[in-house]
N, C-alpha and C. Protein backbone atom coordinates (compact mmCIF):
# COMPACT_ATOMS: atom_id res chain seq x y z
N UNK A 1 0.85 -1.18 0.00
CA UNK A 1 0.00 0.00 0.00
C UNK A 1 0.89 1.24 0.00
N UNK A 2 0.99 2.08 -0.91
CA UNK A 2 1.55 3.18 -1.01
C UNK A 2 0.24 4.48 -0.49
N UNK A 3 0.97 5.45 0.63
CA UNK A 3 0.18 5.89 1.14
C UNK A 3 0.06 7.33 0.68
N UNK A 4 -1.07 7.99 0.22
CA UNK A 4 -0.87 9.39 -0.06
C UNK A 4 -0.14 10.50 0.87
N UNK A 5 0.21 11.52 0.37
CA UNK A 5 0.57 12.60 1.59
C UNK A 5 0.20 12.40 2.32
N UNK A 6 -1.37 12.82 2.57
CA UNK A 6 -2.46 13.28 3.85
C UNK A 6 -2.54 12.08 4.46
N UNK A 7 -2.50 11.07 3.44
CA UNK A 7 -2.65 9.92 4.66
C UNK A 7 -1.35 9.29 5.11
N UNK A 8 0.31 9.89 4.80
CA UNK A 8 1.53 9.38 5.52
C UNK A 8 1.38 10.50 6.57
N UNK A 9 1.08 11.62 6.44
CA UNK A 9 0.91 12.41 7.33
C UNK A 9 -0.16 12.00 8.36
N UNK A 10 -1.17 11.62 8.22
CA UNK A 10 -2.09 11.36 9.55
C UNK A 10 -1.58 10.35 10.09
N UNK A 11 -0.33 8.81 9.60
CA UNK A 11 -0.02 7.68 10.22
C UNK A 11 1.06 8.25 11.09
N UNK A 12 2.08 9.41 10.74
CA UNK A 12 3.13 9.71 11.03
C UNK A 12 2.41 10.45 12.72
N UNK A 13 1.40 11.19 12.24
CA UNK A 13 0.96 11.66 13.34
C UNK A 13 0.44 10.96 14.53
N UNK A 14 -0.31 9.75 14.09
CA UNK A 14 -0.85 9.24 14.80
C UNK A 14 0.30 8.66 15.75
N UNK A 15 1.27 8.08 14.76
CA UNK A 15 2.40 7.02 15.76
C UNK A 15 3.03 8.07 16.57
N UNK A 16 3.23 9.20 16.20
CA UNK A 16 4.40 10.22 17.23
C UNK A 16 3.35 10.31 18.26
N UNK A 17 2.01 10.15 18.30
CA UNK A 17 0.88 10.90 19.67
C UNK A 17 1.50 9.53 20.09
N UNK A 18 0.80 8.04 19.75
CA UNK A 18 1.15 7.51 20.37
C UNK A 18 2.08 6.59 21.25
N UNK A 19 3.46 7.47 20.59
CA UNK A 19 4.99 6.68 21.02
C UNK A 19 5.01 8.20 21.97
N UNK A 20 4.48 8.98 22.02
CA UNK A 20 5.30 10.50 23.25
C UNK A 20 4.01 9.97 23.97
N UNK A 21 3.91 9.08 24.81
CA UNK A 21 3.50 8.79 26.18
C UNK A 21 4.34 8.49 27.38
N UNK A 22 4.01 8.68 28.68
CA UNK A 22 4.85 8.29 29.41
C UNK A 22 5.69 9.50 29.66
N UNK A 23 6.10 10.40 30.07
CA UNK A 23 7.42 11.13 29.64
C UNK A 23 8.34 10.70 28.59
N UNK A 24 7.45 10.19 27.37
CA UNK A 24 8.95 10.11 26.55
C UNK A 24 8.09 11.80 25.62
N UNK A 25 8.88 12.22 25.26
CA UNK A 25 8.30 13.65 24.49
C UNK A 25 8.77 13.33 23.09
N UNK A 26 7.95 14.18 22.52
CA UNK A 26 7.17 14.39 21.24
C UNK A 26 8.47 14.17 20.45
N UNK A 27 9.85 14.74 20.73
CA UNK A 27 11.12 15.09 20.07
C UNK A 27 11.62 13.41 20.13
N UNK A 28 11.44 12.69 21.02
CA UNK A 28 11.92 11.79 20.94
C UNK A 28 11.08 10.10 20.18
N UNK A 29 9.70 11.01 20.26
CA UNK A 29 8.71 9.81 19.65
C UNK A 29 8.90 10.54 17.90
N UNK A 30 9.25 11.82 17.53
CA UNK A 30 9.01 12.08 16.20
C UNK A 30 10.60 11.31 15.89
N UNK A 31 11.34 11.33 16.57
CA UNK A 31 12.61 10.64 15.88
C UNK A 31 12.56 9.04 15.08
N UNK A 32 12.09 8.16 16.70
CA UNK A 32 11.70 7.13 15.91
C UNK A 32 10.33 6.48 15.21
N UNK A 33 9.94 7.68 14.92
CA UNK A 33 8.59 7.51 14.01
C UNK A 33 9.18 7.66 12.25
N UNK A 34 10.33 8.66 12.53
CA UNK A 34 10.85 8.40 11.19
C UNK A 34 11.99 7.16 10.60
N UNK A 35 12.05 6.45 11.64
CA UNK A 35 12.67 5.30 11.58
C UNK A 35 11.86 4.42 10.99
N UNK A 36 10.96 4.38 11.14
CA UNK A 36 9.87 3.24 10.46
C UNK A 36 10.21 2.61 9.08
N UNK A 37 11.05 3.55 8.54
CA UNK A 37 10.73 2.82 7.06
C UNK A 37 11.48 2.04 7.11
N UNK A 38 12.53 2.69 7.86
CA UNK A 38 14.50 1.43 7.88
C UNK A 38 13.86 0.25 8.53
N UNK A 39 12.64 0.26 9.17
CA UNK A 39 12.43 -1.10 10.00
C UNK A 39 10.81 -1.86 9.50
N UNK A 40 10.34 -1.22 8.43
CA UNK A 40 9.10 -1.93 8.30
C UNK A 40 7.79 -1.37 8.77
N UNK A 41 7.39 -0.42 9.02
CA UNK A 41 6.47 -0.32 9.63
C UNK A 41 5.72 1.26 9.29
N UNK A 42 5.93 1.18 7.69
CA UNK A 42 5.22 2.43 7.16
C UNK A 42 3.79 2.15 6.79
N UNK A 43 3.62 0.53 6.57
CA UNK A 43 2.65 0.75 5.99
C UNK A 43 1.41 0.12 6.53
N UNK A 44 0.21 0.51 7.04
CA UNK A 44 -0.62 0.13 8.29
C UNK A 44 -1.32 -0.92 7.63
N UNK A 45 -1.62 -1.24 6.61
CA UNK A 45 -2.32 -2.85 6.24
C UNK A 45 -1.67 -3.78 6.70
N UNK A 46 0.18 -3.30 6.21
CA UNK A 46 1.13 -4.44 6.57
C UNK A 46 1.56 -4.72 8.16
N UNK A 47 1.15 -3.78 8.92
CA UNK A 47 1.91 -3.66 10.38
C UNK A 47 0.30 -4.14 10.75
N UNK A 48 -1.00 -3.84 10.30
CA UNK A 48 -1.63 -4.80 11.12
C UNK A 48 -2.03 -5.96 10.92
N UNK A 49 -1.41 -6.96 10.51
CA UNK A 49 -1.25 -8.38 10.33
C UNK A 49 0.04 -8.91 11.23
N UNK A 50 1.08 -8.18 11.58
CA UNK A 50 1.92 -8.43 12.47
C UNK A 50 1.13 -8.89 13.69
N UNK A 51 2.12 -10.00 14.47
CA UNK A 51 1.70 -9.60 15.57
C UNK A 51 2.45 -8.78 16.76
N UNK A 52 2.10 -8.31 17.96
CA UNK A 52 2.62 -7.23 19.09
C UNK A 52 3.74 -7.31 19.16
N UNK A 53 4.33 -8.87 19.11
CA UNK A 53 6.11 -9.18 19.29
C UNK A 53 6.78 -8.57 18.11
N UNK A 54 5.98 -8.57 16.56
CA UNK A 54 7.18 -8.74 15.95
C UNK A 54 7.00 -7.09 15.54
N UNK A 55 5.78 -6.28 16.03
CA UNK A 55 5.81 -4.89 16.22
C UNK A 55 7.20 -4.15 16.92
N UNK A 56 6.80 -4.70 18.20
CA UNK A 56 7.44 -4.78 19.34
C UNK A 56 8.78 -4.36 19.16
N UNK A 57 9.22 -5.48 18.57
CA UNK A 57 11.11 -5.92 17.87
C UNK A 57 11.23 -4.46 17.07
N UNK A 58 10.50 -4.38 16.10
CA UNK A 58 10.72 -3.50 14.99
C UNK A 58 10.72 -1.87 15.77
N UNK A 59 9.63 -2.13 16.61
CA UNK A 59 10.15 -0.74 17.12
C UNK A 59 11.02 -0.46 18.40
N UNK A 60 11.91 -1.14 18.72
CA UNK A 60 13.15 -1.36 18.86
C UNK A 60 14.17 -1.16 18.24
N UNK A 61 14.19 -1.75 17.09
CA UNK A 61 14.88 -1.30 16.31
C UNK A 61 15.11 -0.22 15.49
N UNK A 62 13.78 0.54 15.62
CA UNK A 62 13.75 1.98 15.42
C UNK A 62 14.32 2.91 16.41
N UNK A 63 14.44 2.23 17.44
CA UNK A 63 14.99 3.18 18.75
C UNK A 63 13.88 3.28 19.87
N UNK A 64 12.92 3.07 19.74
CA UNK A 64 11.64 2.72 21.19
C UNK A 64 12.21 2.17 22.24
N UNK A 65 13.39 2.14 22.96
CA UNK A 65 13.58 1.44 23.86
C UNK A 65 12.95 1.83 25.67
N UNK A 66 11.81 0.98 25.78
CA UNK A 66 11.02 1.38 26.60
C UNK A 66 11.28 0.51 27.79
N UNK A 67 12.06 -1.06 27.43
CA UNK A 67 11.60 -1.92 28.20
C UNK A 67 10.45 -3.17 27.89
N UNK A 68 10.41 -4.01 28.07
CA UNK A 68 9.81 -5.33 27.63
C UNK A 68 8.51 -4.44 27.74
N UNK A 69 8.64 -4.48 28.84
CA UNK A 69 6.33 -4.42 29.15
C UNK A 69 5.77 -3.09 28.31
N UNK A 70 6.48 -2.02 28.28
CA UNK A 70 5.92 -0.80 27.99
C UNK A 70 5.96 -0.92 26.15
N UNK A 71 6.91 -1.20 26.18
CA UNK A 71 7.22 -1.38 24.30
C UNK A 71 6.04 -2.57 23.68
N UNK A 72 5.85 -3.51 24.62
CA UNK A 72 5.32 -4.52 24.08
C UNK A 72 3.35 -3.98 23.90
N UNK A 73 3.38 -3.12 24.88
CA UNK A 73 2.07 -2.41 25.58
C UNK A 73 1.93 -1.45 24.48
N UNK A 74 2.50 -0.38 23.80
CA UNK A 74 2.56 0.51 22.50
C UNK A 74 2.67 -0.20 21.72
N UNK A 75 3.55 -1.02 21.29
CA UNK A 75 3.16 -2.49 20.14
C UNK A 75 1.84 -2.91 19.71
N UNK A 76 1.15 -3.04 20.47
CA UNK A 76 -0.60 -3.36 20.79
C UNK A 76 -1.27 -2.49 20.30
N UNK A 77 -0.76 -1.02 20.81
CA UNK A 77 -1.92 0.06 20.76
C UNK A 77 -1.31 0.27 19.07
N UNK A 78 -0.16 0.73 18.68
CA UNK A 78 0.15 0.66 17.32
C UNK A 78 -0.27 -0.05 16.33
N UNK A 79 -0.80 -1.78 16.42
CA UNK A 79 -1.37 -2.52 16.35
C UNK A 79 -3.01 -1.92 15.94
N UNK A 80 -3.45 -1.83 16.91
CA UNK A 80 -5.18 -1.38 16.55
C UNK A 80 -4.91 -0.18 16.01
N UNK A 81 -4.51 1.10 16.17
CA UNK A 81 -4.64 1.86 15.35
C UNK A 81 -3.79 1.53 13.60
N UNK A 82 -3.17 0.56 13.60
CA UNK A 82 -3.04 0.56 12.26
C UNK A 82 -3.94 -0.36 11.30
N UNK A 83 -4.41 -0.99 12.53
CA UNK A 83 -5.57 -1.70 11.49
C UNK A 83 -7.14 -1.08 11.15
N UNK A 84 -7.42 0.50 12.42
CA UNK A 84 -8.28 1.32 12.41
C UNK A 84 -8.03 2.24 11.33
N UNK A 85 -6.68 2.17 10.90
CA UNK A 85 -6.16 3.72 9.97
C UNK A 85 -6.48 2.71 8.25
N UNK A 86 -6.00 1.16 8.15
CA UNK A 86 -6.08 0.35 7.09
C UNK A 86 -7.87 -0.01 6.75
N UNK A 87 -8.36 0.21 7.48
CA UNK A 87 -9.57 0.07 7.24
C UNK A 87 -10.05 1.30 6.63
N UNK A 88 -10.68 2.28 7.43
CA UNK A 88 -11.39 3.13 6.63
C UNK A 88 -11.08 4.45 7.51
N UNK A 89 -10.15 4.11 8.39
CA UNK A 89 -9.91 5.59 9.14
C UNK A 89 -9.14 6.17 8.66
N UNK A 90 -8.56 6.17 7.46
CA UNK A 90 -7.85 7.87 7.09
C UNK A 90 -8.85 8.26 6.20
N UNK A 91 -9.72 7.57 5.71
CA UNK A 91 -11.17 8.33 4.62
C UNK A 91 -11.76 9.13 5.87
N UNK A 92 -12.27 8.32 7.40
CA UNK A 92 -13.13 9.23 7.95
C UNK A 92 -12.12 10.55 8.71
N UNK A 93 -10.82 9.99 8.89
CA UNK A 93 -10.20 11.51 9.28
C UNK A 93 -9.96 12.40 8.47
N UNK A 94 -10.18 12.18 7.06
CA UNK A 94 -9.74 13.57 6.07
C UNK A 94 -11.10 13.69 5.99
N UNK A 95 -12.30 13.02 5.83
CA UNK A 95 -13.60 13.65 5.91
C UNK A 95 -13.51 14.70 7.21
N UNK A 96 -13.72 14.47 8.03
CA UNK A 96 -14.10 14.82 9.26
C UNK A 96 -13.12 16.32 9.44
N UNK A 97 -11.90 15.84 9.26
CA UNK A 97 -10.99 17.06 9.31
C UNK A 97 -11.62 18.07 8.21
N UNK A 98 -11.55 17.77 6.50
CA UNK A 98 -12.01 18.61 5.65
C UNK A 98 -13.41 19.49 5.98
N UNK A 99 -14.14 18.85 6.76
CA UNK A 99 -15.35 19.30 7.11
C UNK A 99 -15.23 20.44 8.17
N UNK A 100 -13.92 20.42 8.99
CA UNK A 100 -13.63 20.72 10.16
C UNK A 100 -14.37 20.16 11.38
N UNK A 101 -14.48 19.34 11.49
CA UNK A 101 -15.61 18.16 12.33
C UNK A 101 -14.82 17.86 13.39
N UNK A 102 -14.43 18.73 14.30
CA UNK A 102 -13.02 17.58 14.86
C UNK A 102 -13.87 16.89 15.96
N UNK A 103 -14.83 16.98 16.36
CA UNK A 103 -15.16 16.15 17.35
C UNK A 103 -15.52 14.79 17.03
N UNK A 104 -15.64 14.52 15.38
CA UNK A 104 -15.75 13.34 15.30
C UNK A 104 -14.60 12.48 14.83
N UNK A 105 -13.47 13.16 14.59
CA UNK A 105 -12.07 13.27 14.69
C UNK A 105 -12.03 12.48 15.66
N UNK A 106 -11.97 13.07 17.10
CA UNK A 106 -11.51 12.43 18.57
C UNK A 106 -12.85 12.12 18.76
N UNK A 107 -14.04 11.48 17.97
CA UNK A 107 -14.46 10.27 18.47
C UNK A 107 -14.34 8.85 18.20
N UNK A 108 -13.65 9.08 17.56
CA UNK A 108 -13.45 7.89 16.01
C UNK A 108 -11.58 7.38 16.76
N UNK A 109 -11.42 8.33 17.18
CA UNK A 109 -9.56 7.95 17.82
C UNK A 109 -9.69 7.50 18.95
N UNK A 110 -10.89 7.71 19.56
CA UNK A 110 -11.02 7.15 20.89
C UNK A 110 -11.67 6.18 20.87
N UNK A 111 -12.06 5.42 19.88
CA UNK A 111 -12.82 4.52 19.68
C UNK A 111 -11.65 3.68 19.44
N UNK A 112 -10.33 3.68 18.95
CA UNK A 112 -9.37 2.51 19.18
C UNK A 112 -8.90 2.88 19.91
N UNK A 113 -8.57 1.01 19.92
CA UNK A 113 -8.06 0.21 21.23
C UNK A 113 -6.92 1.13 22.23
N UNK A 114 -6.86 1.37 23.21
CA UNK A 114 -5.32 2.18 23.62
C UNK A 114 -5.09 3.67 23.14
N UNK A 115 -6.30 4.25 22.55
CA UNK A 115 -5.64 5.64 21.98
C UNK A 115 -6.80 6.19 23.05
N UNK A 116 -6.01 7.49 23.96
CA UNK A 116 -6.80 7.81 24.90
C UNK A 116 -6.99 9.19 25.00
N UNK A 117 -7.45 10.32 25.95
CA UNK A 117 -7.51 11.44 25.37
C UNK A 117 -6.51 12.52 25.25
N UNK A 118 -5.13 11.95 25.87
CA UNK A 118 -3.73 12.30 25.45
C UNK A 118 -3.18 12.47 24.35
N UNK A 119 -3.40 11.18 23.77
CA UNK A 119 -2.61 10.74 22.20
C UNK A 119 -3.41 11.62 21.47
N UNK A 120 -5.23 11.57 21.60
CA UNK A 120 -5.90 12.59 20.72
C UNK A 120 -5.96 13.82 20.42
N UNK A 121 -5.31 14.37 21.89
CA UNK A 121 -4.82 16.15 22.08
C UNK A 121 -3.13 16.24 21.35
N UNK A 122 -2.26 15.21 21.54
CA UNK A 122 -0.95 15.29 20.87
C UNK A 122 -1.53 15.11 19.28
N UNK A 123 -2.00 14.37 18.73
CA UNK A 123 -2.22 13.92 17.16
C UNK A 123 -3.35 15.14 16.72
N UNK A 124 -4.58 16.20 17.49
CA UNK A 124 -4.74 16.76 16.84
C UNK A 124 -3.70 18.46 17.06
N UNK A 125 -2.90 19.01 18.09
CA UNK A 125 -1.84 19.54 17.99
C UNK A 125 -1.17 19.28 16.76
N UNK A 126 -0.28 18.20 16.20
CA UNK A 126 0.32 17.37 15.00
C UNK A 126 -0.30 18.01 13.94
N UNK A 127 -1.86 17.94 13.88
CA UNK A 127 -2.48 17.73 12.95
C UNK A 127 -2.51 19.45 12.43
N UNK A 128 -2.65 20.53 13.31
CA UNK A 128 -2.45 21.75 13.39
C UNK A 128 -1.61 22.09 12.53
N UNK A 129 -0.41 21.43 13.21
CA UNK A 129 0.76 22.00 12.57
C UNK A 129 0.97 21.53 11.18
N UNK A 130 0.55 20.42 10.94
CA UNK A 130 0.72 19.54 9.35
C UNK A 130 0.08 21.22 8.40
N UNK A 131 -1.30 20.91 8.77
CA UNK A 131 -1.64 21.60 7.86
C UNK A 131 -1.57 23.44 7.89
């Protein structure tokens, strides 16, 4: 799956909200969010058929070093949102955004698994600045 702008931009966004949790900050989740490609994990059809471990590994090897439980725990949540973004969620976030709709924006992000109302205030901040 080759991903348009708007929609490498909403995955890029989404993964930096949800790797700057925890005190790790935004500077250090946008670093290895651009690691993804050296390790596999640009493209959300393909990362959600993985499973959490071999997420897990890969973002490790991007530089995520969180620790077994916490890495393996964002593995998961990376997980559902890439199979929420491969389905039909970057059609309803460029709807919703184009519309300026954002509340159905962060209802639709809070509706996957692990994305909570943190990641949704970091990813629509992100989303600010994108555009």
């Amino acid at each position: 799956m080759t991903l348009s702008g708007f929609d490498e931009g909403v995955f890029k966004d989404l993964m930096t909200a949800l790797l700057a949790v925890n005190s790790w900050s935004l500077e250090r989740a946008y670093s290895v969010v651009q690691q993804f490609a050296t390790v596999g994990l640009t493209d959300p059809a393909e990362v959600s058929r993985m499973d959490a471990s071999a997420v897990a590994e890969r973002l490790q090897e991007a530089g995520y070093q969180r620790g077994h439980y916490i890495t393996l725990l964002i593995a998961t949540r990376v997980l559902h949102a890439a199979l929420a973004l491969a389905t039909d969620g970057f059609e309803r976030i460029g709807r919703h955004e184009a519309a300026g709709d954002i509340a159905n924006v962060k209802a639709f992000l809070l509706s996957i698994h692990g994305v909570g109302p943190q990641v949704v205030r970091t990813f629509l901040a992100l989303r600010r600045q994108d555009t």
